[in-house]
N, C-alpha and C. Protein backbone atom coordinates (compact mmCIF):
# COMPACT_ATOMS: atom_id res chain seq x y z
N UNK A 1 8.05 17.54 -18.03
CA UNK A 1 8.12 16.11 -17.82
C UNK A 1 8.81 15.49 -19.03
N UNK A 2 9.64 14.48 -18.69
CA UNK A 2 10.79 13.97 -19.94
C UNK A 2 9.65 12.67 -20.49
N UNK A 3 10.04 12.65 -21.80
CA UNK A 3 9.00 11.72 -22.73
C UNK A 3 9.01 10.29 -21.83
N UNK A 4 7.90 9.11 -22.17
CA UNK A 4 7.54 8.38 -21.06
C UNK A 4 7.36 7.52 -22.45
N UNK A 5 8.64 6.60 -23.36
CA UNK A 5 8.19 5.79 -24.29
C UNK A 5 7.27 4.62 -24.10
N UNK A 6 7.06 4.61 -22.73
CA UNK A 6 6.47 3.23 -22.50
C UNK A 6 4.84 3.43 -22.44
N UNK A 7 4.32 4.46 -22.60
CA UNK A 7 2.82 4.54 -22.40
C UNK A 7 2.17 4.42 -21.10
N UNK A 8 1.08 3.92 -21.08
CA UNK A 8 0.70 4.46 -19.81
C UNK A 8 0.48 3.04 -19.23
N UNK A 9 -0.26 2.54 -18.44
CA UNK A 9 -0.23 1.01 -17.60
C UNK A 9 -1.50 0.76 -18.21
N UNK A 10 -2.74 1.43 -18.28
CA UNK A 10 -3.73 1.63 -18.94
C UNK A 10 -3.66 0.68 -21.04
N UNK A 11 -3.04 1.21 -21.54
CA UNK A 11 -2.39 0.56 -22.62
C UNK A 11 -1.43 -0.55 -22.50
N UNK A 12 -0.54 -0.92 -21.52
CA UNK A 12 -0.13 -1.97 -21.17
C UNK A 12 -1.02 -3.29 -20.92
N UNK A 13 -1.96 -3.10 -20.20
CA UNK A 13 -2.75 -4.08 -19.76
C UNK A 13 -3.53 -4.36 -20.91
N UNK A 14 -4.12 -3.15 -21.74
CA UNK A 14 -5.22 -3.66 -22.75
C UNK A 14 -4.09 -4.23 -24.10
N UNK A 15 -3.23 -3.93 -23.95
CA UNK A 15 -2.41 -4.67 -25.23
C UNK A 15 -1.90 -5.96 -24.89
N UNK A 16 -2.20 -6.13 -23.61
CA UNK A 16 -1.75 -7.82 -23.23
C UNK A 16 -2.64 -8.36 -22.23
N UNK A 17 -4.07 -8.61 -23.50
CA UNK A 17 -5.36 -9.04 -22.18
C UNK A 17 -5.03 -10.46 -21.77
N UNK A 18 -4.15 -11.24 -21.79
CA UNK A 18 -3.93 -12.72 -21.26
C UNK A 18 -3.07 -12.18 -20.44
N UNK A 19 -2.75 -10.83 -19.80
CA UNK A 19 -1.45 -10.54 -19.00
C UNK A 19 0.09 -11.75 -19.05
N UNK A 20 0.21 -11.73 -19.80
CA UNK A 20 1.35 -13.01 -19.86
C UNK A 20 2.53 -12.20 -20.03
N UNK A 21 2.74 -10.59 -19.85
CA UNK A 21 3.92 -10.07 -20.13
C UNK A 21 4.44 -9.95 -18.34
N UNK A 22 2.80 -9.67 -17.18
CA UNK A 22 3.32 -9.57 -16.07
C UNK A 22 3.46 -10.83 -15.35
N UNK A 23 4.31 -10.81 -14.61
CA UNK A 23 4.98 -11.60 -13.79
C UNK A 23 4.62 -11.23 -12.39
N UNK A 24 4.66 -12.09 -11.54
CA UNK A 24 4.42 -11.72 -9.71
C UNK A 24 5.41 -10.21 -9.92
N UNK A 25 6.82 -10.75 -9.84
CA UNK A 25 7.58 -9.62 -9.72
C UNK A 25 7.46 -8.57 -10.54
N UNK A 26 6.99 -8.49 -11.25
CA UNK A 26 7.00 -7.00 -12.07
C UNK A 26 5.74 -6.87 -12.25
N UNK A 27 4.80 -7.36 -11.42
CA UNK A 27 3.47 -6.56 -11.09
C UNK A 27 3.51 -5.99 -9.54
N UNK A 28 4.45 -7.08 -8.95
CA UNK A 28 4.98 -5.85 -7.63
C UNK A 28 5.52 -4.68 -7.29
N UNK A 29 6.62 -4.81 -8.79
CA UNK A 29 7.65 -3.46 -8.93
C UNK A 29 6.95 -2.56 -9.00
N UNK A 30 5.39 -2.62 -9.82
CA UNK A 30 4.57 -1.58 -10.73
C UNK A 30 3.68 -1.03 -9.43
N UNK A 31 3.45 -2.02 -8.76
CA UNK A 31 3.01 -1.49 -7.31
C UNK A 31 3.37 -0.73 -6.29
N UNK A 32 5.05 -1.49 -6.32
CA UNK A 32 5.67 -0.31 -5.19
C UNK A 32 6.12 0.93 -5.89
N UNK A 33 6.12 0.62 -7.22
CA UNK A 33 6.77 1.95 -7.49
C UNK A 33 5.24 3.22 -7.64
N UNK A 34 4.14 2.77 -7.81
CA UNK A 34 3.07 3.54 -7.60
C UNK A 34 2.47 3.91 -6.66
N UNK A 35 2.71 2.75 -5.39
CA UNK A 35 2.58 3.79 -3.98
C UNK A 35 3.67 4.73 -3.58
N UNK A 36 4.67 4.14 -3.88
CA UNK A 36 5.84 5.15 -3.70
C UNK A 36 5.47 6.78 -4.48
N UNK A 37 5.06 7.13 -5.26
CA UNK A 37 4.46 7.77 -5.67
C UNK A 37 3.28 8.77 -5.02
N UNK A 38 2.38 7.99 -4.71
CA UNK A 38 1.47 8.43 -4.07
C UNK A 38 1.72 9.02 -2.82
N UNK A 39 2.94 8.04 -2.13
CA UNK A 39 3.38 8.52 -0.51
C UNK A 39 4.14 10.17 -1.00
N UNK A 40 5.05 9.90 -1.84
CA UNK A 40 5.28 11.40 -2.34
C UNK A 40 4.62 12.53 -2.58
N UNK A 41 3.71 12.28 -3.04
CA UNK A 41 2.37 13.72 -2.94
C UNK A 41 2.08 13.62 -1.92
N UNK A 42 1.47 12.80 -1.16
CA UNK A 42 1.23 12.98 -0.03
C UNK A 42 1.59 13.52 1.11
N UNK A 43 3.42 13.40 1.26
CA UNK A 43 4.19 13.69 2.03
C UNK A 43 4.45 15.48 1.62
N UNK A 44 3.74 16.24 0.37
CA UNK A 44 3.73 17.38 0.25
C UNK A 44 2.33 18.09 -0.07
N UNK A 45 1.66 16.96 1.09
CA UNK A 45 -0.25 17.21 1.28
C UNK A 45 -0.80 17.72 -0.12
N UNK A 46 -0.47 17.35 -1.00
CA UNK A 46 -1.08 16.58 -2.60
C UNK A 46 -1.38 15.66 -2.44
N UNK A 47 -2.99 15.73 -2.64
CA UNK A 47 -4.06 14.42 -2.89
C UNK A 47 -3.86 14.45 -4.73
N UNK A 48 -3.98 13.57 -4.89
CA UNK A 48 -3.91 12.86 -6.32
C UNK A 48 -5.36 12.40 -6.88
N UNK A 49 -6.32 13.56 -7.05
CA UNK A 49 -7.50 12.82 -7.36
C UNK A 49 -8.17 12.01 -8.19
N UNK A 50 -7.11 11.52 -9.40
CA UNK A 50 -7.73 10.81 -10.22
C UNK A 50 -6.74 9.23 -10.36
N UNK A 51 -6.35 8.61 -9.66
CA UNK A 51 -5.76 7.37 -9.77
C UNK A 51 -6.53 6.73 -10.67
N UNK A 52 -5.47 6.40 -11.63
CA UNK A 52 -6.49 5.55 -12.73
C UNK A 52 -4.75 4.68 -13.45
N UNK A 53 -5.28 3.83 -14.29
CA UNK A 53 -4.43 3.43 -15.37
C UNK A 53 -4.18 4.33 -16.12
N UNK A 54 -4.69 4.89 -16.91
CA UNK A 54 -4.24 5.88 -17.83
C UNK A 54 -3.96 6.97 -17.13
N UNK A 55 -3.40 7.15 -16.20
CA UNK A 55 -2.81 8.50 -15.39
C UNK A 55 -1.28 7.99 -14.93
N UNK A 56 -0.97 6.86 -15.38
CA UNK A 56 0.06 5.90 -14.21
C UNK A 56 0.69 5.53 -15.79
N UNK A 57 1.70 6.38 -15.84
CA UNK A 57 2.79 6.54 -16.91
C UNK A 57 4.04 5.44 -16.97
N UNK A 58 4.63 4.62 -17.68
CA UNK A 58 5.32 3.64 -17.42
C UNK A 58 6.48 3.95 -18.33
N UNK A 59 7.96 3.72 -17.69
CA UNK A 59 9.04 4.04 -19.03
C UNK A 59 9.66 2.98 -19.03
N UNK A 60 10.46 2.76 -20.09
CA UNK A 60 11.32 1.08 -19.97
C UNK A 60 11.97 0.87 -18.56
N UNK A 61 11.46 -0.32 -18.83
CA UNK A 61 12.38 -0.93 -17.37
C UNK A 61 11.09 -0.62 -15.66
N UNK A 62 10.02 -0.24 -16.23
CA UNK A 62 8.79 -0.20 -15.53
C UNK A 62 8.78 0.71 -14.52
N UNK A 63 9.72 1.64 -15.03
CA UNK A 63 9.79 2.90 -13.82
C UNK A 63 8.49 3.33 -13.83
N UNK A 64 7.66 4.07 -12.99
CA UNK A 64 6.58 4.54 -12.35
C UNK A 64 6.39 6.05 -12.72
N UNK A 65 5.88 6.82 -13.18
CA UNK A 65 5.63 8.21 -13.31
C UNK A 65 3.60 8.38 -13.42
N UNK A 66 3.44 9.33 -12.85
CA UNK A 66 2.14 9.41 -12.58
C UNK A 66 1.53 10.90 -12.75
N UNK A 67 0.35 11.47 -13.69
CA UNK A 67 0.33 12.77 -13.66
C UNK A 67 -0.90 12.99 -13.38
């Protein structure tokens, strides 16, 4: 897996408890790009058993990676 400078969503949220960094739209992006995700394991009958924030990897520009 290629380095993920952005940390995890888990550390995102607790480093900005007034959330004033997310926006409608880029709390949507963070959404579709995490079901999108999920539909991907899924679609290769991988259940993902631990959905959490700190499992939900974020790189600049709020791409989605999940382990």
């Amino acid at each position: 897996m290629e380095f993920q400078g952005g940390g995890n969503l888990y550390q995102m949220l607790k480093n900005d408890p007034n959330n004033a960094a997310f926006s409608p739209s880029r709390a949507i992006n963070l959404i579709h790009g995490i079901a999108s995700g999920l539909e991907m394991l899924h679609s290769m009958n991988i259940v993902h058993r631990d959905i959490a924030a700190r499992n939900i990897l974020v790189r600049a520009r709020d791409i989605i990676n999940q382990f």
